[in-house]
Protein backbone atom coordinates (compact mmCIF):
# COMPACT_ATOMS: atom_id res chain seq x y z
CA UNK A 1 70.94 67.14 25.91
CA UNK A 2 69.98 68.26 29.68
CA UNK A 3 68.81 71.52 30.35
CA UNK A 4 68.65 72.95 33.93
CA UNK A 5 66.19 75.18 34.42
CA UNK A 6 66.97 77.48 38.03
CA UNK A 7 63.95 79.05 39.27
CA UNK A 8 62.53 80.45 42.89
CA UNK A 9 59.78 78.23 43.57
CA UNK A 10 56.56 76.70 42.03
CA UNK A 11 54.23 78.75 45.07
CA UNK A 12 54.52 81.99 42.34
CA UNK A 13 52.44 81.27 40.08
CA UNK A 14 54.45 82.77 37.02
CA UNK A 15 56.87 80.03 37.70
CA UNK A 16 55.04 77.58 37.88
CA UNK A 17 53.27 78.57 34.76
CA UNK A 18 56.94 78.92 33.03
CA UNK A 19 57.79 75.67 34.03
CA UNK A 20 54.97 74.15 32.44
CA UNK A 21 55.81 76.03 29.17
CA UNK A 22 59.49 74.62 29.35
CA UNK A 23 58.00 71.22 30.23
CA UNK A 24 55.88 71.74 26.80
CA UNK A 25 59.32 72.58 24.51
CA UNK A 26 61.46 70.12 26.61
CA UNK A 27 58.93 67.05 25.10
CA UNK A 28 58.32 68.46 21.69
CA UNK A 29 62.06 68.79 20.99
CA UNK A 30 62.98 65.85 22.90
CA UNK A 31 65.42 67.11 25.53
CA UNK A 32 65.59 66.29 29.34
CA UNK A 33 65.05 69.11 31.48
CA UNK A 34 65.60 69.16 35.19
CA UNK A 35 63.74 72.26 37.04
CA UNK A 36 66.17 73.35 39.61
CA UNK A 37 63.77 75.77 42.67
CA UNK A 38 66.09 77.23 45.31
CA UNK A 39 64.12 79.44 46.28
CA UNK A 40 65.85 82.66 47.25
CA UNK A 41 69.34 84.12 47.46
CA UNK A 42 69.41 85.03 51.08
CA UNK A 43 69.33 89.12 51.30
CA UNK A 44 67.00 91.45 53.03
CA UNK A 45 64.65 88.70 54.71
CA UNK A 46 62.53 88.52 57.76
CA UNK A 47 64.30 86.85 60.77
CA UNK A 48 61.32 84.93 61.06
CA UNK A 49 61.31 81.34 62.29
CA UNK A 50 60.14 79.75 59.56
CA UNK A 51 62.82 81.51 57.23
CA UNK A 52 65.66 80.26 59.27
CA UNK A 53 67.03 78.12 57.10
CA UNK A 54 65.70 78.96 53.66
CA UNK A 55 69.01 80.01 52.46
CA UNK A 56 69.48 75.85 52.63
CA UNK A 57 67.41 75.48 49.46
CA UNK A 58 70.05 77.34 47.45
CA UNK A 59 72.51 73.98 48.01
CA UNK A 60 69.97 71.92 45.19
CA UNK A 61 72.26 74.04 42.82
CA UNK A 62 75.45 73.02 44.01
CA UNK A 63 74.60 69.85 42.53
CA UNK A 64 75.07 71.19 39.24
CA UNK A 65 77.75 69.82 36.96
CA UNK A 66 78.88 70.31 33.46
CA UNK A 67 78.79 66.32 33.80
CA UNK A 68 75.05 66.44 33.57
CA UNK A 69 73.84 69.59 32.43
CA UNK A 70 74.66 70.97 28.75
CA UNK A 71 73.27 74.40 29.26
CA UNK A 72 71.97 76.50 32.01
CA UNK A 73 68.47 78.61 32.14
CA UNK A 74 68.21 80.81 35.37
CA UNK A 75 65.61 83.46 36.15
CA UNK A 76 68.11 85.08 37.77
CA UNK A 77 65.10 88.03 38.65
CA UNK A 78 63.71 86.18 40.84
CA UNK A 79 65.90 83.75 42.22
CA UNK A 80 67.98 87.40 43.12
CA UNK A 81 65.02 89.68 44.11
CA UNK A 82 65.98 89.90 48.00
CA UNK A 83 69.73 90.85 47.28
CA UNK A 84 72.40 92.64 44.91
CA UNK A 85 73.72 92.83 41.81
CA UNK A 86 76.93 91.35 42.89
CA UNK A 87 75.20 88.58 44.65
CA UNK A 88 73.56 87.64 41.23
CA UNK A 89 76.88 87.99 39.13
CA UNK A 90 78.10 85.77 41.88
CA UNK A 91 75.28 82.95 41.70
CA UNK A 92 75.70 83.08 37.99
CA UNK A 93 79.43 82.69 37.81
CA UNK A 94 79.20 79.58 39.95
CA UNK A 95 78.75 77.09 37.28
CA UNK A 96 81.91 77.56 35.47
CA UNK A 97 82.35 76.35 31.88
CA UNK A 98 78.84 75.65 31.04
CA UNK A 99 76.92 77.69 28.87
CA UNK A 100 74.04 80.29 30.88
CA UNK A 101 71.45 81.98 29.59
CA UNK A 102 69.02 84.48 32.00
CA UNK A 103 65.51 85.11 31.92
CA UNK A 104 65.73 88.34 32.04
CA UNK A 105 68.02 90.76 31.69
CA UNK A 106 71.82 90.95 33.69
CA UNK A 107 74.38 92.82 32.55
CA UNK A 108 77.63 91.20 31.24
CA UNK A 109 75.47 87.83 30.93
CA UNK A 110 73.68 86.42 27.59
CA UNK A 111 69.73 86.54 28.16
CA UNK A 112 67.06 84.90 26.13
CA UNK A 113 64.59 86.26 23.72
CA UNK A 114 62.39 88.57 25.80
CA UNK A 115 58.59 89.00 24.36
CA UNK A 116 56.66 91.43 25.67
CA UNK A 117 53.20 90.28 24.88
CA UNK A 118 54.26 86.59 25.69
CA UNK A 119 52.07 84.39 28.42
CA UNK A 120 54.62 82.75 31.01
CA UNK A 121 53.89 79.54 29.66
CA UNK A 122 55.42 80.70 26.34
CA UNK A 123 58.10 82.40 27.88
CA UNK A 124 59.23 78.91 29.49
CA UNK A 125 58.67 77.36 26.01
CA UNK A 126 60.87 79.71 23.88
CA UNK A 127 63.36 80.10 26.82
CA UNK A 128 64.01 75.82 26.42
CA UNK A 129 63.93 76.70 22.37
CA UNK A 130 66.31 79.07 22.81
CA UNK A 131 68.71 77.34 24.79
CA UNK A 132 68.67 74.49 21.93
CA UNK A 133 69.38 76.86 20.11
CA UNK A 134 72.36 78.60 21.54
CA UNK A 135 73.93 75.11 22.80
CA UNK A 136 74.36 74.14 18.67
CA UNK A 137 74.95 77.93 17.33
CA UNK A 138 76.68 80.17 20.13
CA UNK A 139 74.17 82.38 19.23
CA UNK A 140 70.09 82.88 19.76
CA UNK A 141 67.76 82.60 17.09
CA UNK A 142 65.69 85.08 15.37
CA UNK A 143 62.48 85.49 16.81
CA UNK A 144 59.42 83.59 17.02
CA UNK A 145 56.10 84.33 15.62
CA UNK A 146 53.88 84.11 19.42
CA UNK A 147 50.88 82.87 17.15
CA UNK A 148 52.58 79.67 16.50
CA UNK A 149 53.30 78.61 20.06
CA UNK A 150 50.66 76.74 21.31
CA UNK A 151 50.64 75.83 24.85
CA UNK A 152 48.12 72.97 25.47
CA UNK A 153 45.42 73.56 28.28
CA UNK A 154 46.76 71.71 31.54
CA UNK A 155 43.64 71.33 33.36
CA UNK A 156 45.34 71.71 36.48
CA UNK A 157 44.35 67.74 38.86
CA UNK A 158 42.11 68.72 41.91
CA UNK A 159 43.30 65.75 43.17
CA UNK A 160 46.58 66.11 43.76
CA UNK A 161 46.76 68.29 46.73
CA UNK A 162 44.45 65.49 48.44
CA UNK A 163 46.83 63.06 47.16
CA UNK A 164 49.78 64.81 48.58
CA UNK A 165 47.70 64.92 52.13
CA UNK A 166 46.98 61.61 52.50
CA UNK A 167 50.82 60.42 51.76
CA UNK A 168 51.38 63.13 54.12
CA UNK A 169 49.31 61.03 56.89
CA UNK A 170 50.12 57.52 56.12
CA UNK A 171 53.81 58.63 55.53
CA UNK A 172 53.42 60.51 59.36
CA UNK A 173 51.30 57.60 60.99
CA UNK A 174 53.50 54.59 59.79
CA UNK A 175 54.99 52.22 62.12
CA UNK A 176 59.05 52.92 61.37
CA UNK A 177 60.38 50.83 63.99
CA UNK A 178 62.28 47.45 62.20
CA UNK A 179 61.16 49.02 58.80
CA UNK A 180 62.61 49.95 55.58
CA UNK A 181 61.73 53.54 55.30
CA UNK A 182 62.40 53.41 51.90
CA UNK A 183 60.17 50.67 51.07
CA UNK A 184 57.18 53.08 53.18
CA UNK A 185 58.11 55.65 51.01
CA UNK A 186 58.36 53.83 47.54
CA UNK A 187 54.71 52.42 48.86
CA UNK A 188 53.07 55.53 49.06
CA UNK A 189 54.50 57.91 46.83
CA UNK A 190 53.14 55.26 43.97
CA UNK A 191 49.86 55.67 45.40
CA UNK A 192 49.64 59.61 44.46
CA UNK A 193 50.50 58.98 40.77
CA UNK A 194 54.49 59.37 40.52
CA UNK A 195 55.99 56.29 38.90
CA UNK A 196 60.03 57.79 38.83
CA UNK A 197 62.04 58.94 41.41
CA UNK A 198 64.97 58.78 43.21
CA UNK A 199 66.64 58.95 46.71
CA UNK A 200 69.96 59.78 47.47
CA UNK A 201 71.74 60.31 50.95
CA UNK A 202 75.20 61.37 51.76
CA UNK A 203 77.42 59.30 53.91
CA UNK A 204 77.26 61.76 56.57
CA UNK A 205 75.45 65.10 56.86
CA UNK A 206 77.27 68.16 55.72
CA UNK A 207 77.46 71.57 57.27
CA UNK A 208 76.26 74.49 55.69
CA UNK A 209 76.13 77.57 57.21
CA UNK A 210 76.00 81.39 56.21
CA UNK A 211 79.15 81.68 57.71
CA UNK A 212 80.82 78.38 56.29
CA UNK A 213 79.38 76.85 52.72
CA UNK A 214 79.34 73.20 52.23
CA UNK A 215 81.19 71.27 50.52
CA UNK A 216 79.64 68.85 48.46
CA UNK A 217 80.70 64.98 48.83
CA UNK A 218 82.19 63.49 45.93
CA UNK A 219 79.94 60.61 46.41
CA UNK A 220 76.76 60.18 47.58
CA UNK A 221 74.51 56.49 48.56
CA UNK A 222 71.59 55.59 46.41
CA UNK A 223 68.82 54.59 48.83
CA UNK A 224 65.25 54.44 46.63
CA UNK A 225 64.85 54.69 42.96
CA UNK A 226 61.53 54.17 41.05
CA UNK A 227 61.18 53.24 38.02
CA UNK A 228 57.99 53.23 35.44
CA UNK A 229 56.39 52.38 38.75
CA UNK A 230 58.69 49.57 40.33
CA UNK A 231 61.61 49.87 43.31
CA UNK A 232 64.37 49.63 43.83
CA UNK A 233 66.02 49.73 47.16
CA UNK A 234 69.92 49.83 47.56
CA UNK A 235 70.89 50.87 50.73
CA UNK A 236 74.69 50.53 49.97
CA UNK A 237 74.99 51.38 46.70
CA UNK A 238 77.39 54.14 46.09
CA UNK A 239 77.31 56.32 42.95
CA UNK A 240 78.79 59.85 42.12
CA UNK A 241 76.67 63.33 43.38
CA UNK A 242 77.27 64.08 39.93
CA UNK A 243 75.54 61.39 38.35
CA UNK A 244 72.02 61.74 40.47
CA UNK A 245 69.89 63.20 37.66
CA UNK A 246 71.18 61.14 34.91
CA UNK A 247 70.49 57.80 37.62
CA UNK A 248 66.89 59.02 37.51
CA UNK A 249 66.63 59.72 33.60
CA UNK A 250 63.96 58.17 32.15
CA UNK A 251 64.00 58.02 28.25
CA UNK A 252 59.47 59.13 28.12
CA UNK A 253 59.87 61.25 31.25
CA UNK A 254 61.68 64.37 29.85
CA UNK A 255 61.41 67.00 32.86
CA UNK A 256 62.86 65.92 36.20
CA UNK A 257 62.33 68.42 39.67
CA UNK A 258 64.85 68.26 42.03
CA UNK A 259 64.55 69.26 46.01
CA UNK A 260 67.73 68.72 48.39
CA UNK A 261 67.42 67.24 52.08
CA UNK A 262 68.14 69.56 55.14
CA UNK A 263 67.28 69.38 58.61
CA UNK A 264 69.07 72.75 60.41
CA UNK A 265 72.10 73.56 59.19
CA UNK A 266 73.17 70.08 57.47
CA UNK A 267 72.96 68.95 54.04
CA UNK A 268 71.79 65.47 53.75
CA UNK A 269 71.09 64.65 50.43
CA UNK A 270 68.80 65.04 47.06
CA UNK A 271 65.26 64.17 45.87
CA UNK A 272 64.88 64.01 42.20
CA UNK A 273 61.10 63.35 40.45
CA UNK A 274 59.45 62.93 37.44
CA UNK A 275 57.75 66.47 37.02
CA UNK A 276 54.19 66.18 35.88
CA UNK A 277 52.15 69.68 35.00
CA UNK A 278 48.99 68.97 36.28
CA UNK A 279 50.33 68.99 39.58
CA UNK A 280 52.76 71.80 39.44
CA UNK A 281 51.76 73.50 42.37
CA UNK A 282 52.28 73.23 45.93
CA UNK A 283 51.65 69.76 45.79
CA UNK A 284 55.69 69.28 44.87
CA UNK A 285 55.91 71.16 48.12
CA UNK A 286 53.93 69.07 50.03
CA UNK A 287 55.54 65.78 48.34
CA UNK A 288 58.64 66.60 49.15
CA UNK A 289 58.35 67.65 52.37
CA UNK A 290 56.33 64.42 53.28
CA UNK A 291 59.16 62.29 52.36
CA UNK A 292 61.29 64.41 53.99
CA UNK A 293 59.49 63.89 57.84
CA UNK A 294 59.22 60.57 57.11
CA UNK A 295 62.73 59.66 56.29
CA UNK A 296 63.93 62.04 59.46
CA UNK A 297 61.38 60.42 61.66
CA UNK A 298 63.03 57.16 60.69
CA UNK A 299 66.18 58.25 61.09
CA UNK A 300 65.35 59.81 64.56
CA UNK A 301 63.57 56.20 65.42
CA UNK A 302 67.03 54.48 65.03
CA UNK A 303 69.08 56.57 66.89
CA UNK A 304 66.27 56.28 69.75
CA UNK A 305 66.56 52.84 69.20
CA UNK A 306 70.77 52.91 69.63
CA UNK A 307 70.43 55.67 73.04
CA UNK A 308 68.28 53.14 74.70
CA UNK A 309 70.44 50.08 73.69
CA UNK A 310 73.34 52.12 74.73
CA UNK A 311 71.88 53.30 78.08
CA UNK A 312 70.63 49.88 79.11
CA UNK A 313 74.37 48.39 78.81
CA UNK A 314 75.86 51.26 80.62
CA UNK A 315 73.44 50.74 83.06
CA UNK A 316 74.23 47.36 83.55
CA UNK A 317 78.09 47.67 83.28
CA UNK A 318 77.50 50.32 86.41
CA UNK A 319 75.61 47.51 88.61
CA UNK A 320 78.17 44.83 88.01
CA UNK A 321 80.78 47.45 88.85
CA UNK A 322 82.57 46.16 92.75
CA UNK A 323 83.63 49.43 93.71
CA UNK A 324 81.58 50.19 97.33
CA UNK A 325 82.21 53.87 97.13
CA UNK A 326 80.11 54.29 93.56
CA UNK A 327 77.01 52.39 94.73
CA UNK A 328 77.22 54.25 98.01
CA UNK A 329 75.96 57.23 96.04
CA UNK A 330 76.95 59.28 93.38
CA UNK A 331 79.68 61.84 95.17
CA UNK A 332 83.03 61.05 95.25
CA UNK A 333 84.24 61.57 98.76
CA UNK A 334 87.22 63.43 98.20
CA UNK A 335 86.42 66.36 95.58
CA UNK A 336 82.65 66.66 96.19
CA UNK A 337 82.59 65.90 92.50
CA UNK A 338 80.19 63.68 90.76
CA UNK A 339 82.02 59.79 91.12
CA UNK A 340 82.39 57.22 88.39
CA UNK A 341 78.26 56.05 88.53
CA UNK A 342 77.33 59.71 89.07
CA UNK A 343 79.22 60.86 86.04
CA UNK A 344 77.79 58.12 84.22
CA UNK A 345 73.83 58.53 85.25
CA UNK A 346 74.21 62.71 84.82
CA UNK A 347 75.64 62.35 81.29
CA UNK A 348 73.14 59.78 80.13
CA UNK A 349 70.32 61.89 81.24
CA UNK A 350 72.39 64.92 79.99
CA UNK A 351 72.10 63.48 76.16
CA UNK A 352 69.09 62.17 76.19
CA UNK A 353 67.20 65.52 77.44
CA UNK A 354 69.25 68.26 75.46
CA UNK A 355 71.39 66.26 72.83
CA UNK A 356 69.02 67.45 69.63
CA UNK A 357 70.16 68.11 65.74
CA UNK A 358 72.19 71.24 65.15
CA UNK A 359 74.06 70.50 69.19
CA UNK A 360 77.21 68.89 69.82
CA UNK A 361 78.59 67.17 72.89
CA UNK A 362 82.12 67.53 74.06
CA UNK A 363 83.76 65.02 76.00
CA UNK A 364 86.91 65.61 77.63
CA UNK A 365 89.31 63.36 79.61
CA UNK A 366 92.19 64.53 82.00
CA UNK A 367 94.78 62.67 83.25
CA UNK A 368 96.45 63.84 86.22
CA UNK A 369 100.04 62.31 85.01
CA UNK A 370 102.52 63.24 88.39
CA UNK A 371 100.07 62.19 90.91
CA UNK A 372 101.74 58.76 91.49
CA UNK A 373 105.64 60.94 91.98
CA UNK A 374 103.46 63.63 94.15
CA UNK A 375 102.24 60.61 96.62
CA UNK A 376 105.46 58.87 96.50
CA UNK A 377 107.60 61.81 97.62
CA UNK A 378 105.59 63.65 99.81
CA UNK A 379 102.91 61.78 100.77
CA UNK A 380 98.83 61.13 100.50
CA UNK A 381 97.69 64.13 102.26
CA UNK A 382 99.78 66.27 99.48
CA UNK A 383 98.37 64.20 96.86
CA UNK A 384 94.65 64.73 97.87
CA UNK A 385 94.96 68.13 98.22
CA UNK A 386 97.01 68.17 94.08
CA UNK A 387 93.75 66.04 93.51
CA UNK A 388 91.36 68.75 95.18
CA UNK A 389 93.18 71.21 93.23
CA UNK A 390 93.02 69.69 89.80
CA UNK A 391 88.73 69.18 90.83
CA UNK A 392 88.59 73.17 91.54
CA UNK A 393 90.23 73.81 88.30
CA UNK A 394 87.83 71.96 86.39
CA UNK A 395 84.86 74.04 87.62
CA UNK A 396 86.39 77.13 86.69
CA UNK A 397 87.22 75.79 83.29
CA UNK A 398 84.11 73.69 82.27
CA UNK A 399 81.28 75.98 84.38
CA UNK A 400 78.52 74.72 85.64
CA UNK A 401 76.57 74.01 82.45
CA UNK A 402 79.13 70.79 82.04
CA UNK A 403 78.97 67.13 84.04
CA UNK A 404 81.97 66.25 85.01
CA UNK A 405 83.34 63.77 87.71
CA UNK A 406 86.07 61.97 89.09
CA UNK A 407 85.79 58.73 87.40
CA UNK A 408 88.96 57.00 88.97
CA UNK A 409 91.82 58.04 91.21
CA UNK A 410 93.60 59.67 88.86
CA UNK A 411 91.07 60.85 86.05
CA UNK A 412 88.52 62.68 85.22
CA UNK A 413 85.92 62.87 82.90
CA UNK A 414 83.89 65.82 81.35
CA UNK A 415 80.58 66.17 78.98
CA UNK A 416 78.89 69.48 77.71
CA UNK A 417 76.01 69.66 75.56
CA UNK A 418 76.05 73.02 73.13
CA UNK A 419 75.04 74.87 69.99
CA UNK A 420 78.47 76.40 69.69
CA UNK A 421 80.29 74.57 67.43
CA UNK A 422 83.90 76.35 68.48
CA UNK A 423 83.04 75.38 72.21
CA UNK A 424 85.46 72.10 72.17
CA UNK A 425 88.35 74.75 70.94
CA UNK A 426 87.38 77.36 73.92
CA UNK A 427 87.91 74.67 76.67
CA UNK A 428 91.53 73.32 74.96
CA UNK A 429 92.54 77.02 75.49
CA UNK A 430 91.53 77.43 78.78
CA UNK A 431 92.40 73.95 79.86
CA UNK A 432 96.08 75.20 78.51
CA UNK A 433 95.96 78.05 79.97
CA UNK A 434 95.45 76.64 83.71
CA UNK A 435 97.67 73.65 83.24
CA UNK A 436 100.55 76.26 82.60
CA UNK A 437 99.37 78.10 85.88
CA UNK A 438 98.74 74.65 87.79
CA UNK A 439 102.43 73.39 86.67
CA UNK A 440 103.73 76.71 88.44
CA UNK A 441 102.15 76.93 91.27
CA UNK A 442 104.02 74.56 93.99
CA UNK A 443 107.63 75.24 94.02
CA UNK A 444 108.40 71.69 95.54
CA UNK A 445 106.51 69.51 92.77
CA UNK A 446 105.04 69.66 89.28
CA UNK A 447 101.13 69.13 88.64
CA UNK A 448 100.97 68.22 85.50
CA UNK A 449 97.72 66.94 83.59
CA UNK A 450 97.39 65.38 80.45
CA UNK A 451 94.04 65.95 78.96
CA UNK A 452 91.59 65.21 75.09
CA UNK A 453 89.02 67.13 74.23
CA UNK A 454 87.05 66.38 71.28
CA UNK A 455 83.72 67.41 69.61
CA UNK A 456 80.82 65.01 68.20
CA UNK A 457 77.84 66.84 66.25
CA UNK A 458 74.50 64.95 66.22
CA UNK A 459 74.31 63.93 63.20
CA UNK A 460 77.25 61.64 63.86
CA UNK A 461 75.11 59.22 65.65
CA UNK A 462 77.63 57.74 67.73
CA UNK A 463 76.50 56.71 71.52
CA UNK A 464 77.75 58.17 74.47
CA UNK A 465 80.04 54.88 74.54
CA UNK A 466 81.69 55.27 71.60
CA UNK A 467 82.43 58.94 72.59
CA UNK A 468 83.97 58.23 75.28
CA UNK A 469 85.62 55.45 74.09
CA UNK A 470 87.00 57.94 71.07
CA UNK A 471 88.29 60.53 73.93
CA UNK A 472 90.09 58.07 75.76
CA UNK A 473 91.81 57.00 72.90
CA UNK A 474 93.10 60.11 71.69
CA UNK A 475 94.30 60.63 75.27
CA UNK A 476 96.49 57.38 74.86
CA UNK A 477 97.91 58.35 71.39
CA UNK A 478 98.81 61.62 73.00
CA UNK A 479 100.34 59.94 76.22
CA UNK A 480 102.23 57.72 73.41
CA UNK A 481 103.64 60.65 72.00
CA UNK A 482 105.13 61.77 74.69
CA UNK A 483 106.56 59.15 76.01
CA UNK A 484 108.17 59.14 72.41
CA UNK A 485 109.71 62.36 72.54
């Protein structure tokens, strides 16, 4: 049987103290329980800084299944003490088919045995005895004498802040460049006393907003799991989201604490540990959120790593490039636009000063598909000035916040670097919009442009390269099509 046991956070010290009473009853009637903090249910909170993303912690129940869990416990009071009723009812509701039991009392929901004169650390225990209870019996038991629930005294481990701290530095100071992060973090965790845990990373991050809720992957990549002290690293092993906390189970370590990864506005994954209550404190905080820089400055070492690779190839693909008008500088003669190497060395420096998590870079390419009729029938001169025309457009369409540039005769090439994730959509409207007008205006020929647009967020660590290369291929399927028609 696994309980799940949805609390705030282990900061307040009544929740802690309840967890430690649940970890208590989860041993003694041998049952695995998995403590579940999301903190709050975002409501009337400060727009502070700090806060920004907090409503992110409420995604470690999402991974909730009726696969895993038998039976829900949620303190509901807290978890719900920033927002309303109907928030609450709709939290609880979440979870479907599998049984839920409060921790305090929500109308139209089933709530455990409340004792008045109980500590916090019985409250936990009775609230896991309960649940037993009510899992085998669709009904709660009669009550419990308090004198015969006896909590024993968890001398709380002075060490294990400093123990947190100093994973904190070696996990901040370690050398991640041609490194398993994994194997740094399986290293060190050891060192502060946990002996189980696990690791688990989706394929690719997962947006989730206040405005649009993720949607969690069906599977997710096992990258680090400890256990009884030894590692295992499998980068590439796939398993099922809804199989992480049974992948962690271990048959003498009954309670399991679980904290999801998010950087921003993306889900990455899931950190589940053995939960020990000596050091149920901040130092799960500080744990967690160790492993967490680490594994992000690793990540963020890589795609350095790729950028550089990246720019140095460009770079040399520019120098070997015979065209006399790029290396003459970086203007093309006709528009005033940026030319091919301009383009190139703007865009580079472009991503590599503002391209940061939570932006996205589009990249557009236009085609200007009658130019070779327009200089055929009426001549050079006319086609410059179509060419000229098509260059003006682009500034009123992309603004000057975008590098763009004439990258052959008959193309043209765009990059913008934003938060707004609808901004790829904004310029295919307005590129539509002035194609229609551009088609219309000469009454002896048609200017006609064929043009992609498309959108890559950060987190889909893909080089400059291979977004351009992406673009320009989505250009020729579209040019296909036509053709087709």
């Amino acid at each position: 049987m696994r309980i799940g046991l949805l609390v705030s956070e282990l900061q307040d010290d009544a929740v802690r103290r309840m967890c430690i009473g649940a970890d208590v009853a989860a041993k003694k009637f041998d049952v695995n329980l998995c403590i579940l903090p999301g903190k709050y249910l975002p409501g009337n909170m400060n727009n502070k800084a700090e806060q920004k993303f907090e409503y992110q912690d409420q995604a470690i129940f999402d991974y909730i299944s009726d696969k895993e869990f038998d039976i829900l416990l949620v303190d509901i009071e807290k978890i719900g003490i920033n927002t309303t009723i109907l928030k609450k009812e709709e939290l609880l509701k979440r979870f479907g088919e599998i049984p839920i039991l409060t921790i305090s009392e929500q109308e139209g929901f089933t709530n455990v045995n409340l004792y008045d004169d109980a500590s916090y650390e019985q409250q936990g225990y009775l609230a896991v005895h309960d649940a037993i209870y009510y899992l085998n019996n669709r009904k709660l038991p009669e009550l419990l004498d308090l004198n015969t629930i006896k909590i024993p005294d968890i001398k709380i481990d002075n060490n294990s802040v400093y123990n947190a701290v100093k994973l904190g530095n070696a996990l901040l100071i370690a050398e991640y460049k041609n490194c398993n992060v994994y194997k740094k973090i399986a290293q060190y965790v050891k060192e502060t006393g946990i002996n189980n845990l696990g690791i688990f990373i989706f394929e690719k991050p997962i947006i989730n907003s206040l405005k649009e809720k993720w949607k969690k992957a069906e599977s997710i990549k096992e990258k680090l799991i400890i256990r009884n002290g030894q590692e295992q690293i499998a980068d590439e092993v796939e398993i099922s989201t809804n199989s992480v906390f049974k992948e962690c189970e271990i048959k003498e370590q009954k309670t399991q604490i679980a904290k999801n990864i998010y950087i921003d506005e993306n889900q990455h994954g899931i950190i589940v540990s053995e939960f020990k209550p000596a050091t149920a404190d901040i130092y799960y905080q500080i744990l967690f959120s160790m492993i967490i820089s680490a594994w992000r400055i690793s990540d963020l070492t890589i795609k350095n790593e790729k950028i550089e690779k990246d720019l140095n190839e460009s770079r040399e693909e520019l120098a070997k490039d015979g065209s006399v008008l790029d290396h003459i500088g970086d203007t093309d003669y006709l528009t005033g636009l940026l030319n091919r190497r301009g383009f190139f060395d703007k865009a580079y420096e472009e991503m590599q000063n503002r391209f940061i998590p939570a932006t996205y870079v589009v990249v557009a390419y236009i085609d200007m598909a009658s130019i070779k009729n327009i200089n055929e029938m009426f001549g050079h001169d006319e086609g410059d000035r179509a060419v000229k025309r098509v260059a003006s457009m682009l500034n009123e369409v992309f603004g000057q916040d975008s590098i763009y540039g004439r990258i052959r005769g008959d193309e043209f090439a765009v990059l913008n670097v934003t938060d707004d994730e609808s901004k790829a959509e904004k310029f295919k409207l307005q590129m539509s919009e002035q194609n229609a007008r551009l088609m219309t205006e000469s009454g002896r020929y048609l200017n006609h442009l064929q043009f992609s647009i498309c959108e890559f967020s950060y987190e889909d660590n893909m080089s400059l390269r291979d977004m351009l290369k992406e673009t320009d291929n989505n250009l020729k399927k579209m040019k296909k099509t036509e053709i087709n028609k």
